[in-house]
PDB file of N, CA and C in Angstrom:
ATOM      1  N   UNK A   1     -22.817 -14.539 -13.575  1.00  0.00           N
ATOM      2  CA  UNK A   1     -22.633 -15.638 -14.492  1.00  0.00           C
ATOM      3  C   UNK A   1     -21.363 -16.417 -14.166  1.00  0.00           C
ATOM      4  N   UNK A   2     -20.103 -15.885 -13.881  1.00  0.00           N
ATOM      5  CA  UNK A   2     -19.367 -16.614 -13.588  1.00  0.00           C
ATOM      6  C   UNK A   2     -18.677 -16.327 -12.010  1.00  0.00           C
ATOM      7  N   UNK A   3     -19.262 -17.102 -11.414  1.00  0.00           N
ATOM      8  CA  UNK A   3     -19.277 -16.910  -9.901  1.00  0.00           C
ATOM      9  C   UNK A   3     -17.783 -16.830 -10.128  1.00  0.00           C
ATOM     10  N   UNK A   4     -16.932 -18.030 -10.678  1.00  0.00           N
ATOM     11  CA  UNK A   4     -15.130 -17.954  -9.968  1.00  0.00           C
ATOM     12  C   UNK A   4     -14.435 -16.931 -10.095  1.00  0.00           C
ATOM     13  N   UNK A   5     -14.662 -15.855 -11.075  1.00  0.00           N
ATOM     14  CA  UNK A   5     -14.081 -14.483 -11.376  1.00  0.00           C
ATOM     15  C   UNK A   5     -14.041 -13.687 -10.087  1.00  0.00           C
ATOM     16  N   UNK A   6     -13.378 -13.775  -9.437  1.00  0.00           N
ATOM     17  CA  UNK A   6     -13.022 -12.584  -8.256  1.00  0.00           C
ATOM     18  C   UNK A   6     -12.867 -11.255  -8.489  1.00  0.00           C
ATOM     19  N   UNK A   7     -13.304 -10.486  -7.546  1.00  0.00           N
ATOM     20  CA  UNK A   7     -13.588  -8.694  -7.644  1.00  0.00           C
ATOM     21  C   UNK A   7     -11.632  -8.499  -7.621  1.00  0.00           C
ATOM     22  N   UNK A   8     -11.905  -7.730  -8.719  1.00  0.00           N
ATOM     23  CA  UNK A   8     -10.139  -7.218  -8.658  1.00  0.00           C
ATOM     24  C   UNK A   8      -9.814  -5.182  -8.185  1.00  0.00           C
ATOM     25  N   UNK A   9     -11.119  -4.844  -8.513  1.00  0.00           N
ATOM     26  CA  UNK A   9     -11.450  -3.837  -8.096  1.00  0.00           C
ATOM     27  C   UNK A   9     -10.827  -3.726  -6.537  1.00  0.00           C
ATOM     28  N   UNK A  10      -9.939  -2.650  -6.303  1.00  0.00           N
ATOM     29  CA  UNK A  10     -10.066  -2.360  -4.819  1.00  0.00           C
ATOM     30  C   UNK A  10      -8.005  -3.089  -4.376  1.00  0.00           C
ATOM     31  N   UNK A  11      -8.056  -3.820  -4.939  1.00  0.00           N
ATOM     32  CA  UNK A  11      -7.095  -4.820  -4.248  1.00  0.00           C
ATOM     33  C   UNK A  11      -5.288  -4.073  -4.107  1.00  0.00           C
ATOM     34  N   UNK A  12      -4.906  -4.866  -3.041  1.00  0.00           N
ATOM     35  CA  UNK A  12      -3.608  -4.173  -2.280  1.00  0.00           C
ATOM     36  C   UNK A  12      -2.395  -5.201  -2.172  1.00  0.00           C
ATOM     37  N   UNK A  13      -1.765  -4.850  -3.332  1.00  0.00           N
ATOM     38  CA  UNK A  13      -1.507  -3.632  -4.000  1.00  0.00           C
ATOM     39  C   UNK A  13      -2.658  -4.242  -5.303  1.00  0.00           C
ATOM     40  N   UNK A  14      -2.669  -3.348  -6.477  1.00  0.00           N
ATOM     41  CA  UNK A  14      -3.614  -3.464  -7.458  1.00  0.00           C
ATOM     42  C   UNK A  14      -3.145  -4.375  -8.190  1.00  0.00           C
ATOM     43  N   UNK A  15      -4.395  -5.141  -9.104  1.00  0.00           N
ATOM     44  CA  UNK A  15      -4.485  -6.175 -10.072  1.00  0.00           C
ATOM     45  C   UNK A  15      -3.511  -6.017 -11.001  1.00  0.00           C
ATOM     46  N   UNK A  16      -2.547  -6.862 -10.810  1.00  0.00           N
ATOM     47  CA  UNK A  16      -1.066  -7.262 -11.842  1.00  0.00           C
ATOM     48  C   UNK A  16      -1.943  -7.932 -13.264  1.00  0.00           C
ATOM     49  N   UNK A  17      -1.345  -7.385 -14.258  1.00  0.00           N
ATOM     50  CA  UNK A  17      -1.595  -7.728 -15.794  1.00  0.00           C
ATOM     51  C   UNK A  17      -2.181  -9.392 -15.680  1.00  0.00           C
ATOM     52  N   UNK A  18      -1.421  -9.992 -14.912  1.00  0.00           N
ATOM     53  CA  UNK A  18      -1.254 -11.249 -15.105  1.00  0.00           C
ATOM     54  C   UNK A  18      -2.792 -11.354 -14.809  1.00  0.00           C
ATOM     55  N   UNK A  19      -3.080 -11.062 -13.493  1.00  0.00           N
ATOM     56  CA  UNK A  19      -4.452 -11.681 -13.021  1.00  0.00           C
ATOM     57  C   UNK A  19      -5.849 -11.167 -13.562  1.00  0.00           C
ATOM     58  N   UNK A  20      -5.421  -9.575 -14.570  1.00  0.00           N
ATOM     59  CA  UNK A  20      -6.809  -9.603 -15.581  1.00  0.00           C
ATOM     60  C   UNK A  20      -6.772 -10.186 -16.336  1.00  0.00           C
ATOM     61  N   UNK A  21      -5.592 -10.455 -17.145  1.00  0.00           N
ATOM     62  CA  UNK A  21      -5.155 -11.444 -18.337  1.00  0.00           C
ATOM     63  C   UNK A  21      -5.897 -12.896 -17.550  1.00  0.00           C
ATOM     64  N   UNK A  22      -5.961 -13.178 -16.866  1.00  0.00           N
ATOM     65  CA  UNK A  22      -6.432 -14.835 -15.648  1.00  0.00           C
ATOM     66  C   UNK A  22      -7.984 -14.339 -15.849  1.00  0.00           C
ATOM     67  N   UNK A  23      -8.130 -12.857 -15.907  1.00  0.00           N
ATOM     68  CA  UNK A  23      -9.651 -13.088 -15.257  1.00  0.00           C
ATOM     69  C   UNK A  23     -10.658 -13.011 -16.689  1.00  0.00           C
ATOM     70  N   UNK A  24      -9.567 -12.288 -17.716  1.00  0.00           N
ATOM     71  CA  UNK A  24     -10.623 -12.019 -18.962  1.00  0.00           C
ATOM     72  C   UNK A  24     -10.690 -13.928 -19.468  1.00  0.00           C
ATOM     73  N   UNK A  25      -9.567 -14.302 -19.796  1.00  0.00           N
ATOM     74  CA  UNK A  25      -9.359 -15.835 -19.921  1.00  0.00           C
ATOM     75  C   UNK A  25     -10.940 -16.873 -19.718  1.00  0.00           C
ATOM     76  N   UNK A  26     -10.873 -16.557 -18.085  1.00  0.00           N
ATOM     77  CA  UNK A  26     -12.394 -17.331 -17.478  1.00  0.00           C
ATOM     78  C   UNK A  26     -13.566 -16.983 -18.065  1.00  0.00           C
ATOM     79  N   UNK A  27     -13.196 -15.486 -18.408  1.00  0.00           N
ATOM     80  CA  UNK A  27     -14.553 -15.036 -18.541  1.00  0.00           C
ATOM     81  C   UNK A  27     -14.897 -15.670 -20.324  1.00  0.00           C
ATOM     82  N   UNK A  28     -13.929 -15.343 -20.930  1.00  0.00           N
ATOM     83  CA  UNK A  28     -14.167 -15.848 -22.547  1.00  0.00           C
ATOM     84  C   UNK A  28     -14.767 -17.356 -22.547  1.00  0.00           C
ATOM     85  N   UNK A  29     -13.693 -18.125 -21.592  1.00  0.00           N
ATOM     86  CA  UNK A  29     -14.331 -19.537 -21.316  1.00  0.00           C
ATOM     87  C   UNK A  29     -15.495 -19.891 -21.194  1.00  0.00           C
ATOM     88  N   UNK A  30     -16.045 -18.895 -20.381  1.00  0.00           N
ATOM     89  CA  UNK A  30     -17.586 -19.509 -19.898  1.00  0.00           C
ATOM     90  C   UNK A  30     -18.323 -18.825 -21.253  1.00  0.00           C
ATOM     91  N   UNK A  31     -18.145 -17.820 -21.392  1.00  0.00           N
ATOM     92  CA  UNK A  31     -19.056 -17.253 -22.380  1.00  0.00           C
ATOM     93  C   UNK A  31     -19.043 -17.852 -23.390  1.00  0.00           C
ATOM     94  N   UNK A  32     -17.953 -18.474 -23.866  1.00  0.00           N
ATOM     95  CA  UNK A  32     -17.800 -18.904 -25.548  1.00  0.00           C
ATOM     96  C   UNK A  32     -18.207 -20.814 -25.409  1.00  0.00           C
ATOM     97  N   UNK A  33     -18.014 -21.535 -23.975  1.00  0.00           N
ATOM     98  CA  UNK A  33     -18.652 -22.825 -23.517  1.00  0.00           C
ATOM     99  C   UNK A  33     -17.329 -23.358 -24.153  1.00  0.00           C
ATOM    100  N   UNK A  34     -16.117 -22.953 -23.901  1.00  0.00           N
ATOM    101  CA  UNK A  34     -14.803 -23.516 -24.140  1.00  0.00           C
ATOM    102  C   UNK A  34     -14.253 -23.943 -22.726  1.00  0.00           C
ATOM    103  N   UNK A  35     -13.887 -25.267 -23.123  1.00  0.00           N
ATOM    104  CA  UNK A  35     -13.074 -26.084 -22.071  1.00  0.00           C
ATOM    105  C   UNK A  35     -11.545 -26.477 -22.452  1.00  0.00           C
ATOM    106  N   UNK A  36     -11.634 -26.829 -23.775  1.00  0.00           N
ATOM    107  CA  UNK A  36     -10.825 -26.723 -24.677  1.00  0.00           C
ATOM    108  C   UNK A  36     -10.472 -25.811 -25.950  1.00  0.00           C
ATOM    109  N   UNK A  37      -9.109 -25.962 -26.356  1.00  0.00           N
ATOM    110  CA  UNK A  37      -9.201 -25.229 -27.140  1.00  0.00           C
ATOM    111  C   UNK A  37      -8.519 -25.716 -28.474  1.00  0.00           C
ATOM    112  N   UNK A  38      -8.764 -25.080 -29.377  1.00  0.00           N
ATOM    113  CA  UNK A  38      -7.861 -26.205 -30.839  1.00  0.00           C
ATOM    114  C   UNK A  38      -7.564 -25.229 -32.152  1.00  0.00           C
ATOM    115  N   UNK A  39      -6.938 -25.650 -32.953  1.00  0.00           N
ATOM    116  CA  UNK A  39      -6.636 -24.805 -33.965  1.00  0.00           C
ATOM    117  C   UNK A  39      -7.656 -23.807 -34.775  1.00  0.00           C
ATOM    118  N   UNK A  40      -9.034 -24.023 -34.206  1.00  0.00           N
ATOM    119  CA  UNK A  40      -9.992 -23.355 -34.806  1.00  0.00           C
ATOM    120  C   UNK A  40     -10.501 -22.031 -34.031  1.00  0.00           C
ATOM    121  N   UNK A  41     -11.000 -22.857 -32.614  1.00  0.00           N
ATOM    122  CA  UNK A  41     -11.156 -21.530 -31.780  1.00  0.00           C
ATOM    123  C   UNK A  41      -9.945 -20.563 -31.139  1.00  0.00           C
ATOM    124  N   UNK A  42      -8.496 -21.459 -31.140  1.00  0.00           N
ATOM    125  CA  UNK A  42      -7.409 -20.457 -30.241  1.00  0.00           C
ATOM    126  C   UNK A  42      -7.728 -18.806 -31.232  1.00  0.00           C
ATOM    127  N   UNK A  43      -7.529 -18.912 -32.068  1.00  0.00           N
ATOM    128  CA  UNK A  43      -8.024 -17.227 -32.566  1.00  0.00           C
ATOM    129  C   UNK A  43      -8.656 -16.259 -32.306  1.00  0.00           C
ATOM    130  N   UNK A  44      -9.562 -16.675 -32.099  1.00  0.00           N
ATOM    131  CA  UNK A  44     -11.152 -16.493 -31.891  1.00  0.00           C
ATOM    132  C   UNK A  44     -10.505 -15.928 -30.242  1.00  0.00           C
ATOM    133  N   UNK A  45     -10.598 -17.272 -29.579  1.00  0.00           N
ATOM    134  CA  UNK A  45     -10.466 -16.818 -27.945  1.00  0.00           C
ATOM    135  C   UNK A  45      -9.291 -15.743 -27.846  1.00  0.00           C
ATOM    136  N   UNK A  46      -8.039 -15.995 -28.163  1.00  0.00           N
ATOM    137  CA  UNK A  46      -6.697 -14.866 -27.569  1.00  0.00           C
ATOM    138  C   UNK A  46      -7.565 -13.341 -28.405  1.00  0.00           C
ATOM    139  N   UNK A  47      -8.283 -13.425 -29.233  1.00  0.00           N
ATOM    140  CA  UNK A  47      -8.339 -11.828 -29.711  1.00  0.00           C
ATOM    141  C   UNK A  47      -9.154 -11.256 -28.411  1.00  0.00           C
ATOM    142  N   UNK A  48     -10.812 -12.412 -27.962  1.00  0.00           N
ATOM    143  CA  UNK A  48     -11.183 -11.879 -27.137  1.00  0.00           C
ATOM    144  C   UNK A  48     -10.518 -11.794 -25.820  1.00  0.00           C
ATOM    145  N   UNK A  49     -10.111 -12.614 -25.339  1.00  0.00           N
ATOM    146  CA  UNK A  49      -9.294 -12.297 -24.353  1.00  0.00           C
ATOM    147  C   UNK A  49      -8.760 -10.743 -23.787  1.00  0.00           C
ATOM    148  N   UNK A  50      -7.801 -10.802 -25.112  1.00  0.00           N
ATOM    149  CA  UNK A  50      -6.745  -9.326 -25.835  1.00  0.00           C
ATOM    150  C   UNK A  50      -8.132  -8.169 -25.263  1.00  0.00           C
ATOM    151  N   UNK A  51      -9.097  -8.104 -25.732  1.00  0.00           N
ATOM    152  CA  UNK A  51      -9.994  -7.331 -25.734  1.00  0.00           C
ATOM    153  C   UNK A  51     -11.203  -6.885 -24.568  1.00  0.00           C
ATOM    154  N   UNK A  52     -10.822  -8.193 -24.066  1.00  0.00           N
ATOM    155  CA  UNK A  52     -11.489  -8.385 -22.388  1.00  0.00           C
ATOM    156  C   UNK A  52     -10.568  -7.994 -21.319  1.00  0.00           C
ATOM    157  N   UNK A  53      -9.035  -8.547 -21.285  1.00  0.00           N
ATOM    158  CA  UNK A  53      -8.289  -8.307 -20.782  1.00  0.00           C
ATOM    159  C   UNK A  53      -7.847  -5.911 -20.455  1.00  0.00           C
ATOM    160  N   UNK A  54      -7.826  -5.750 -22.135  1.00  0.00           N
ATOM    161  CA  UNK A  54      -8.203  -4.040 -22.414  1.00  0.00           C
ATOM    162  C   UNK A  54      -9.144  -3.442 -21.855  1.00  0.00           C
ATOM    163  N   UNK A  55     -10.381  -3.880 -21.981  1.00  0.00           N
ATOM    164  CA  UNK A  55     -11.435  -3.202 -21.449  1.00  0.00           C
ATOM    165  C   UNK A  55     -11.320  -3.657 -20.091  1.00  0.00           C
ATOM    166  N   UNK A  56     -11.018  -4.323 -19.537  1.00  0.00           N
ATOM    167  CA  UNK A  56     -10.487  -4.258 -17.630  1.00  0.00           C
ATOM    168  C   UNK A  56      -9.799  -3.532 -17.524  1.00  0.00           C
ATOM    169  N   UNK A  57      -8.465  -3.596 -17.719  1.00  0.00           N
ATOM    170  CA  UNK A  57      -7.662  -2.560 -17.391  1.00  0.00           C
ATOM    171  C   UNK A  57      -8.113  -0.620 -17.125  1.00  0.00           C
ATOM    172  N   UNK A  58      -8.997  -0.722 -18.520  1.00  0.00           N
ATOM    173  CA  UNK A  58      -9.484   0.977 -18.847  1.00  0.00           C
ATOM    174  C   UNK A  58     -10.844   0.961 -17.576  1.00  0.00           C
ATOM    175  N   UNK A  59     -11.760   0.051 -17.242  1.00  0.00           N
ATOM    176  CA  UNK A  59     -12.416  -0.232 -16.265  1.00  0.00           C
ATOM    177  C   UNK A  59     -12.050   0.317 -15.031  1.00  0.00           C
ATOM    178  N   UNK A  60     -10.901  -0.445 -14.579  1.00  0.00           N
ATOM    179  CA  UNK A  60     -10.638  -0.678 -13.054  1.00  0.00           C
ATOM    180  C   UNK A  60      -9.513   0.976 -12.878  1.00  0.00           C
ATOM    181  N   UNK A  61      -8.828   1.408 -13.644  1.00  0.00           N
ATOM    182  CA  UNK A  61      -8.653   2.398 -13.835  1.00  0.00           C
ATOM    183  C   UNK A  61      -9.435   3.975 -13.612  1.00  0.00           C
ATOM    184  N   UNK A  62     -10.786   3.555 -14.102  1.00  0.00           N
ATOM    185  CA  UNK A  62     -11.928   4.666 -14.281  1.00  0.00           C
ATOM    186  C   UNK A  62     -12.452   4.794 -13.172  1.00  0.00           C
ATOM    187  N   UNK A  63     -12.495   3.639 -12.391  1.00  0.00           N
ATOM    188  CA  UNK A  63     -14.093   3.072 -11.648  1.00  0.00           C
ATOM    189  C   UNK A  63     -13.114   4.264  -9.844  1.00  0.00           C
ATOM    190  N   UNK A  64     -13.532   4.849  -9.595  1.00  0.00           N
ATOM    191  CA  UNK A  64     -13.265   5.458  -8.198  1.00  0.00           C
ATOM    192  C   UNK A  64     -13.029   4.142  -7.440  1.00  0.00           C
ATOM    193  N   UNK A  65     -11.936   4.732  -6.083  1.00  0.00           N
ATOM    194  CA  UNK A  65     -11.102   3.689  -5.770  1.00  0.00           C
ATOM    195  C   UNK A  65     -12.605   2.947  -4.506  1.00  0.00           C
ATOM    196  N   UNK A  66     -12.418   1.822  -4.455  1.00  0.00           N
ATOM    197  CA  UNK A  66     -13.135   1.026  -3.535  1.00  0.00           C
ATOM    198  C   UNK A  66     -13.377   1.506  -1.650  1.00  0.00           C
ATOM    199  N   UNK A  67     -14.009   1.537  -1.306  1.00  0.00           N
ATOM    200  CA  UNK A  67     -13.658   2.096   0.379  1.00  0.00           C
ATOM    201  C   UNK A  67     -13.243   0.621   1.494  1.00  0.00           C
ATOM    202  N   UNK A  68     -13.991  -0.444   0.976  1.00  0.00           N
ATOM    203  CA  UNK A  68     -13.555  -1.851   1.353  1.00  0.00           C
ATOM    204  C   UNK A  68     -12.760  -2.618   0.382  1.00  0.00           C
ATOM    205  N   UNK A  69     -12.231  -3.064   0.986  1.00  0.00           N
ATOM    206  CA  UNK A  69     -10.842  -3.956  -0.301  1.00  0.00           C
ATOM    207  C   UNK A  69     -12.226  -5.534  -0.738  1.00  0.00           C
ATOM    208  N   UNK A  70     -11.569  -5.981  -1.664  1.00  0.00           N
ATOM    209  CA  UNK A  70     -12.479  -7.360  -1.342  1.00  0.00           C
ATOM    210  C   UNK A  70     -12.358  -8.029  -0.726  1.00  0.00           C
ATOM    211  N   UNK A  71     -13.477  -9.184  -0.703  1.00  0.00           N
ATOM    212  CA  UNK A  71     -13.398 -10.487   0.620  1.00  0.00           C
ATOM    213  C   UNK A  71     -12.547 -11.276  -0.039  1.00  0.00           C
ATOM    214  N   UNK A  72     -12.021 -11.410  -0.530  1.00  0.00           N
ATOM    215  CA  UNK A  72     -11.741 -12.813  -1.666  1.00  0.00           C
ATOM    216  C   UNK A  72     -10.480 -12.462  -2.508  1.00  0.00           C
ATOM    217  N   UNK A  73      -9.354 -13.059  -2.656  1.00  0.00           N
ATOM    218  CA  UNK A  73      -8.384 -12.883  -3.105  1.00  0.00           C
ATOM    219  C   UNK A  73      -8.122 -13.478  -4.638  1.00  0.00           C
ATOM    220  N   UNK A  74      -7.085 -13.380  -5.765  1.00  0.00           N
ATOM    221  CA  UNK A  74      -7.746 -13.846  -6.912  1.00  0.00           C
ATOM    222  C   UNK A  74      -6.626 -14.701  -6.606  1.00  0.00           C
ATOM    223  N   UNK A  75      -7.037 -16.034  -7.817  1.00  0.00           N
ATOM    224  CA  UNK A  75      -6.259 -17.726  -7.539  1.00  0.00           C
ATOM    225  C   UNK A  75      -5.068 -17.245  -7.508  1.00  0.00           C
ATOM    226  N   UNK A  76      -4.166 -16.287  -8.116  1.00  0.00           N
ATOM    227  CA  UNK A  76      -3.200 -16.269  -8.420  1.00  0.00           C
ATOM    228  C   UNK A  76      -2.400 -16.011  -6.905  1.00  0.00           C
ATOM    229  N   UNK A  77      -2.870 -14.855  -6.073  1.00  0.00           N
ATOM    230  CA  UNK A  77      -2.291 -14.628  -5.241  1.00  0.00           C
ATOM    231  C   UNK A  77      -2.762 -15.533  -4.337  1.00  0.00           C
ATOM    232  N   UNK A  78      -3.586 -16.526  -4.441  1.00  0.00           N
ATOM    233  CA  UNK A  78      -3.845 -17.619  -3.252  1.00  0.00           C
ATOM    234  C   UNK A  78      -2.586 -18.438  -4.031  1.00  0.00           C
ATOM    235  N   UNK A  79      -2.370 -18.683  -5.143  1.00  0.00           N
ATOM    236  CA  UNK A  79      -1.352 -19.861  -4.809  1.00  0.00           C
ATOM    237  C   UNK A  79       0.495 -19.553  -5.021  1.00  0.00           C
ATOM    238  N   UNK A  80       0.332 -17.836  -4.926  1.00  0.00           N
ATOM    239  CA  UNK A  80       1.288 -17.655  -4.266  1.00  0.00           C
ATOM    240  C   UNK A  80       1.371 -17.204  -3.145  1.00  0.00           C
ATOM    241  N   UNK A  81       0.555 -17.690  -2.637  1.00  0.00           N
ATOM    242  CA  UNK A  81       0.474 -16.975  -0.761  1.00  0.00           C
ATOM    243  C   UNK A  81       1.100 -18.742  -0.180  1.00  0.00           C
ATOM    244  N   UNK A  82       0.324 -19.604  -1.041  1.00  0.00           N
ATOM    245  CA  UNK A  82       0.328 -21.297  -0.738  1.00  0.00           C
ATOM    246  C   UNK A  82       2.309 -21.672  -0.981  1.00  0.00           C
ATOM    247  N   UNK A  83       2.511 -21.512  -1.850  1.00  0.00           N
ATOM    248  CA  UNK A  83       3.736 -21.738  -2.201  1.00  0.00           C
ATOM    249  C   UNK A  83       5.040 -21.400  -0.554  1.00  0.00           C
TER     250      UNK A  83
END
């Protein structure tokens, strides 16, 4: 469903807070059809987030470690690789 979410699973060194916090973010976006956000939905979205962001962490934690790293790096470390 949301192709731009990159595999964080596997990665060297491992997925910094920041970039599940980046990845639950996208994911609430697409799911909830938010582009914007406003005094009605910000609630709504940061709880799920909070809660998407949690259940990654306990995820990528559980899941046995990867034997291939991924193809694909997440935005964050592309645009500090760019910098």
């Amino acid at each position: 469903m949301c192709r731009s979410i990159t595999v964080l699973r596997g990665l060297e060194p491992p997925a910094t807070e920041q970039e599940i916090y980046a990845a639950a973010q996208q994911y609430v976006r697409k799911v909830g059809g938010l582009s914007g956000l406003s005094s009605t939905t910000k609630p709504a979205f940061d709880k799920a987030v909070a809660a998407i962001a949690a259940a990654t962490t306990t995820l990528l934690a559980e899941l046995p470690e990867r034997r291939v790293p991924p193809s694909t790096e997440p935005p964050l470390r592309r645009l500090a690789a760019a910098d």
